[in-house]
C-alpha atoms as a PDB file:
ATOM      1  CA  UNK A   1      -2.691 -12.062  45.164  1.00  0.00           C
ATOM      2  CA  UNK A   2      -4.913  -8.797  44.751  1.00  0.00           C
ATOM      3  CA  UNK A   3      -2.094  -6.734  45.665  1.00  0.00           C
ATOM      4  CA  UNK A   4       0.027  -8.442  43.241  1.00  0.00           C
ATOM      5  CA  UNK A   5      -1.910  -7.394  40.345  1.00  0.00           C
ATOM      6  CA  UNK A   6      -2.778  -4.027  41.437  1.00  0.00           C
ATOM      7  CA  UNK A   7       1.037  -3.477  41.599  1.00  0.00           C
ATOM      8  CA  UNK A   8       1.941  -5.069  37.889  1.00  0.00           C
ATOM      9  CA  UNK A   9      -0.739  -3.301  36.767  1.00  0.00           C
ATOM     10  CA  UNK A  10       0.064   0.424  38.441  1.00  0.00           C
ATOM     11  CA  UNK A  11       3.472  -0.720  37.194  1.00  0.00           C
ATOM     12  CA  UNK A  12       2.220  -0.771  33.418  1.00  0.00           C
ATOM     13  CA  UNK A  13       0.552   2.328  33.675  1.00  0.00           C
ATOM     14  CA  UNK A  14       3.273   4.811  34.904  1.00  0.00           C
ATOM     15  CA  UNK A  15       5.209   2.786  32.055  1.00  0.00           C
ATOM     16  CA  UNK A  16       2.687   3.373  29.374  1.00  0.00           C
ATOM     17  CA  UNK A  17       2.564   6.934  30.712  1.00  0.00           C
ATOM     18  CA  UNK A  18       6.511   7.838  30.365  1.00  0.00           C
ATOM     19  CA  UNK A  19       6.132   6.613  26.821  1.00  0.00           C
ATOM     20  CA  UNK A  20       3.309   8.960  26.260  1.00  0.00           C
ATOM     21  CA  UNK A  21       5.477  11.828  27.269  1.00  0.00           C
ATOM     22  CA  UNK A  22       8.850  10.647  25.799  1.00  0.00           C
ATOM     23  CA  UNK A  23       7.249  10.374  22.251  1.00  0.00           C
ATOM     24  CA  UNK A  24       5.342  14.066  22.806  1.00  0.00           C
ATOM     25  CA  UNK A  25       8.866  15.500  23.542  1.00  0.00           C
ATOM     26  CA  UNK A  26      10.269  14.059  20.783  1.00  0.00           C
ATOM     27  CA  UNK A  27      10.367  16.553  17.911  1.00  0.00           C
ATOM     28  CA  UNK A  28       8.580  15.610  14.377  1.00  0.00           C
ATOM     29  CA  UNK A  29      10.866  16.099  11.158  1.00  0.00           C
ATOM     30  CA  UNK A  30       9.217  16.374   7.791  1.00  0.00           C
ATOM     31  CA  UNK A  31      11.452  14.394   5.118  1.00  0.00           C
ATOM     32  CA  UNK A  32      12.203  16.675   2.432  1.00  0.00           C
ATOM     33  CA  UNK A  33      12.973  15.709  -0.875  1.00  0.00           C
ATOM     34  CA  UNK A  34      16.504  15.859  -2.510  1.00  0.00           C
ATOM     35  CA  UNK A  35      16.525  18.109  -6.045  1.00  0.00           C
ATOM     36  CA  UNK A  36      17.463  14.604  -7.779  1.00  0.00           C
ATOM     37  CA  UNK A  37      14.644  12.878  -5.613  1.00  0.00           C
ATOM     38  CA  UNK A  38      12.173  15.413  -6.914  1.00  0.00           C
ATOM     39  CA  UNK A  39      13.537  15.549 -10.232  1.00  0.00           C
ATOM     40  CA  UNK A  40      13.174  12.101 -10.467  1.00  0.00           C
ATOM     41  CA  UNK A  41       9.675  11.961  -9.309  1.00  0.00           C
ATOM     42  CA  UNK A  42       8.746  14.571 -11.634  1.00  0.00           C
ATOM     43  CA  UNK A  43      10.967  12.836 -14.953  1.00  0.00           C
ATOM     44  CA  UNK A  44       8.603   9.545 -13.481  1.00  0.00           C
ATOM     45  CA  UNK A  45       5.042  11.455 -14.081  1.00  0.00           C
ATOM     46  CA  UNK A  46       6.519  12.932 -17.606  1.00  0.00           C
ATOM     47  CA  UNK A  47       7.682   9.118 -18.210  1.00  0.00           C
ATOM     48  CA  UNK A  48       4.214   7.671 -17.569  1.00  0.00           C
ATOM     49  CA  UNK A  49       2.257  10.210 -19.788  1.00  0.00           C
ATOM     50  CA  UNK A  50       5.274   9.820 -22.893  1.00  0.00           C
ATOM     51  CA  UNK A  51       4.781   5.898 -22.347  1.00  0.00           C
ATOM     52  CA  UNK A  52       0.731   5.968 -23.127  1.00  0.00           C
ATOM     53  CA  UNK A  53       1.423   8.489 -25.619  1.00  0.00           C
ATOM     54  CA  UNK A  54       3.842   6.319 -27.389  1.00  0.00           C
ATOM     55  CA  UNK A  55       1.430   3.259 -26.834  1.00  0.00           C
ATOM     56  CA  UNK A  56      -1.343   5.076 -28.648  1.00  0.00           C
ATOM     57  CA  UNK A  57       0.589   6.103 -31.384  1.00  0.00           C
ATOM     58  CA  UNK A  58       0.035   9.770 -30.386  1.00  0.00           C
ATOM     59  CA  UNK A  59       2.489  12.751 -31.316  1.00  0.00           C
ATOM     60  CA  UNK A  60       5.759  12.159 -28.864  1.00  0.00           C
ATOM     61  CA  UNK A  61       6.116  16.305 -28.622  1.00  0.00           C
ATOM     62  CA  UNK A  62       9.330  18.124 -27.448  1.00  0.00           C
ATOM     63  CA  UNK A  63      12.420  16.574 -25.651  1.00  0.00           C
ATOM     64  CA  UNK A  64      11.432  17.565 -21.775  1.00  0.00           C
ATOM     65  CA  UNK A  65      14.870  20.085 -21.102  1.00  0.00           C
ATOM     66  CA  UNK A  66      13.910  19.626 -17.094  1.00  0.00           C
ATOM     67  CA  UNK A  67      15.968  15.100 -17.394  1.00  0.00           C
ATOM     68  CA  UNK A  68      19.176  17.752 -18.428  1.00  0.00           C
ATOM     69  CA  UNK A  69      18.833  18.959 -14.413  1.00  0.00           C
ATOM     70  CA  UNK A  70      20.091  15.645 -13.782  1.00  0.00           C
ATOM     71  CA  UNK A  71      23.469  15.970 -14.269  1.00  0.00           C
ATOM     72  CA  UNK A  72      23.417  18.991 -11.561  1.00  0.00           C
ATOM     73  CA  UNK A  73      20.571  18.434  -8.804  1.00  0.00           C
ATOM     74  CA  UNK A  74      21.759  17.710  -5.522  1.00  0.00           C
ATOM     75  CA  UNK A  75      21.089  13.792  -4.543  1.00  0.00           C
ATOM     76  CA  UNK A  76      20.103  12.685  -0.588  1.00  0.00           C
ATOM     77  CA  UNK A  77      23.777  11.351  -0.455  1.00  0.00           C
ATOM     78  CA  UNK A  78      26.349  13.589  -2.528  1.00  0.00           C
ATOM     79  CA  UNK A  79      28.641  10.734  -2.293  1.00  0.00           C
ATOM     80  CA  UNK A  80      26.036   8.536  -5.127  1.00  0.00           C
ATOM     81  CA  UNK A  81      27.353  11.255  -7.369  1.00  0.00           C
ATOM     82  CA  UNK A  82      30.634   9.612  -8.693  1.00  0.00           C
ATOM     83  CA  UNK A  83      31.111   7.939 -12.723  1.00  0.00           C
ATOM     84  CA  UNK A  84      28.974   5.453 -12.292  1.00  0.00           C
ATOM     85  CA  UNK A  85      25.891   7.637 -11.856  1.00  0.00           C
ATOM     86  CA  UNK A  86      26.996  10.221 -14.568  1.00  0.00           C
ATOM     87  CA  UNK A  87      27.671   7.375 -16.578  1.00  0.00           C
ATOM     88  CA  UNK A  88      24.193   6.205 -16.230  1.00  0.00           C
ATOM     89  CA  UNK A  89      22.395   9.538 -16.346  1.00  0.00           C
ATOM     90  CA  UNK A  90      24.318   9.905 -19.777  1.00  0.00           C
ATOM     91  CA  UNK A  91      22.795   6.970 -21.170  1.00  0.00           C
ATOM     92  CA  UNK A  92      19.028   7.701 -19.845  1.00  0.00           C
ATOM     93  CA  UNK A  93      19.687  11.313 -21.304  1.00  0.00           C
ATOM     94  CA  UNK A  94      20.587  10.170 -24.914  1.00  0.00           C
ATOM     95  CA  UNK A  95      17.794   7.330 -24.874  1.00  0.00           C
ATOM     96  CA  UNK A  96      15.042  10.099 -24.053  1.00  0.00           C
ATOM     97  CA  UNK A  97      16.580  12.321 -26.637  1.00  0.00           C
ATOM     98  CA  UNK A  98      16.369   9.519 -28.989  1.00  0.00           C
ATOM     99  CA  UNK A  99      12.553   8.809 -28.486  1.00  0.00           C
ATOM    100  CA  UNK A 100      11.886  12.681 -29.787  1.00  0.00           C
ATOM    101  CA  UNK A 101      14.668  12.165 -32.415  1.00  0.00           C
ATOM    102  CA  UNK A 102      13.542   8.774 -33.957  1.00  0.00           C
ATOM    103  CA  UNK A 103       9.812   8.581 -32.865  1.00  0.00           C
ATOM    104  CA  UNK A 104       8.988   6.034 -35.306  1.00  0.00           C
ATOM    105  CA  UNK A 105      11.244   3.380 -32.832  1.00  0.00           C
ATOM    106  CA  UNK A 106       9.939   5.425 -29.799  1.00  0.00           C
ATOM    107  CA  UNK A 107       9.365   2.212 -27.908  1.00  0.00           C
ATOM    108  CA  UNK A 108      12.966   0.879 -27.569  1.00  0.00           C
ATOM    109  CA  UNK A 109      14.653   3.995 -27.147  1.00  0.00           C
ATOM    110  CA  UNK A 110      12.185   4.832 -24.295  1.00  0.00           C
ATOM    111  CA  UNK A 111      12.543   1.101 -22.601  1.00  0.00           C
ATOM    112  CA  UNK A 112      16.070   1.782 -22.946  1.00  0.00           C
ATOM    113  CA  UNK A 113      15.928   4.638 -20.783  1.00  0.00           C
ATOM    114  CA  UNK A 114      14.247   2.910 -18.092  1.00  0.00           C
ATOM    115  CA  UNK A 115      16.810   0.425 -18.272  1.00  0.00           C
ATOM    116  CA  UNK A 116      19.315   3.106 -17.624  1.00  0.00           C
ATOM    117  CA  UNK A 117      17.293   3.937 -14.576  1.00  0.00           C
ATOM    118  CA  UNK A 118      17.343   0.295 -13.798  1.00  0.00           C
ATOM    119  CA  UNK A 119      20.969  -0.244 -14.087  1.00  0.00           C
ATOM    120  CA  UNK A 120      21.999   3.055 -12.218  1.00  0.00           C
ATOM    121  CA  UNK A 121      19.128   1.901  -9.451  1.00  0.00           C
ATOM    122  CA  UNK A 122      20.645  -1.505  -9.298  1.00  0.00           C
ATOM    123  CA  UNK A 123      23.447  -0.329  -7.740  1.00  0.00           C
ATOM    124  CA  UNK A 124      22.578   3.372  -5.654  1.00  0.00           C
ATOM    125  CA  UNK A 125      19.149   2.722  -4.062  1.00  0.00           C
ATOM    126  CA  UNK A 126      17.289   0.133  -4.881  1.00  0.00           C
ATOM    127  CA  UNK A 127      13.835   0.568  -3.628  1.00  0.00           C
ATOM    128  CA  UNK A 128      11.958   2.602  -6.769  1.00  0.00           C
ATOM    129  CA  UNK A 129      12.720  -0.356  -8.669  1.00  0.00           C
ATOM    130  CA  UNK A 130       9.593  -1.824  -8.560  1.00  0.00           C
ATOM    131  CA  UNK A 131       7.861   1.184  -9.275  1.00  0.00           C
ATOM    132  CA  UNK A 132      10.745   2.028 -12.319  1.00  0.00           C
ATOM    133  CA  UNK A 133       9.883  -1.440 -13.509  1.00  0.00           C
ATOM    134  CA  UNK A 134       5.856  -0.494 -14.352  1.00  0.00           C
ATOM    135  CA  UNK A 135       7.304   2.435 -17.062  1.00  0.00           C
ATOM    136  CA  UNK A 136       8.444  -0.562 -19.304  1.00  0.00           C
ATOM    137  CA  UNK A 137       6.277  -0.158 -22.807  1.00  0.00           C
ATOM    138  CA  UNK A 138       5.424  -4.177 -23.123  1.00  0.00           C
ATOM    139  CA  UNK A 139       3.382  -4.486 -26.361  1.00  0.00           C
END
């Protein structure tokens, strides 16, 4: 019985040790952002500072000519890149343009253009959603 468990349990540890030195061999990638993924992080932080802007009635500014990049960065999968996403990109574009253009209905131009992001998210890649959701101006 002794021996028994001294040999499931020297068993265990030569396991537990090859697993130790399969995942130190194993080399460590660092994910690097896409031009579209940063571009969209970046149009995200310029979203959330024009939404409390527009919520406190402040001065909306200048049209941010960085969103325009969007019809050229590179996305993670160049194959996202088809009608569909120009088509939506297009539509975010002229709703941000609008905000600067006709501040005084700033509100529903901008939730527009997270709508477009919405829409175009829907169907690409899902998973900001949540977080695109939060830019919506609700009062």
């Amino acid at each position: 019985m002794v021996l028994l468990l001294f040999s499931c349990q020297k068993k265990a540890d030569e396991k537990q040790k090859k697993e130790a030195c399969s995942t130190e061999n194993q080399k460590f990638e660092m994910y690097e952002m896409s031009e579209m993924a940063a571009l969209m992080e970046q149009m995200y932080v310029d979203n959330q500072r024009l939404k409390e802007r527009i919520k406190k009635g402040d001065t909306i500014g200048k049209f941010p000519q960085h969103f325009l990049k969007i019809h050229e960065a590179v996305l993670t999968d160049d194959t996202d890149k088809d009608a569909f996403f120009n088509e939506q990109a297009k539509k975010f574009i002229q709703a941000q343009e609008l905000i600067y253009e006709d501040p005084k209905n700033a509100k529903e131009h901008f939730n527009k253009g997270i709508d477009a992001c919405i829409s175009c998210h829907e169907v690409k890649c899902g998973g900001p959603i949540p977080k695109i959701k939060k830019l919506y101006i609700k009062q």
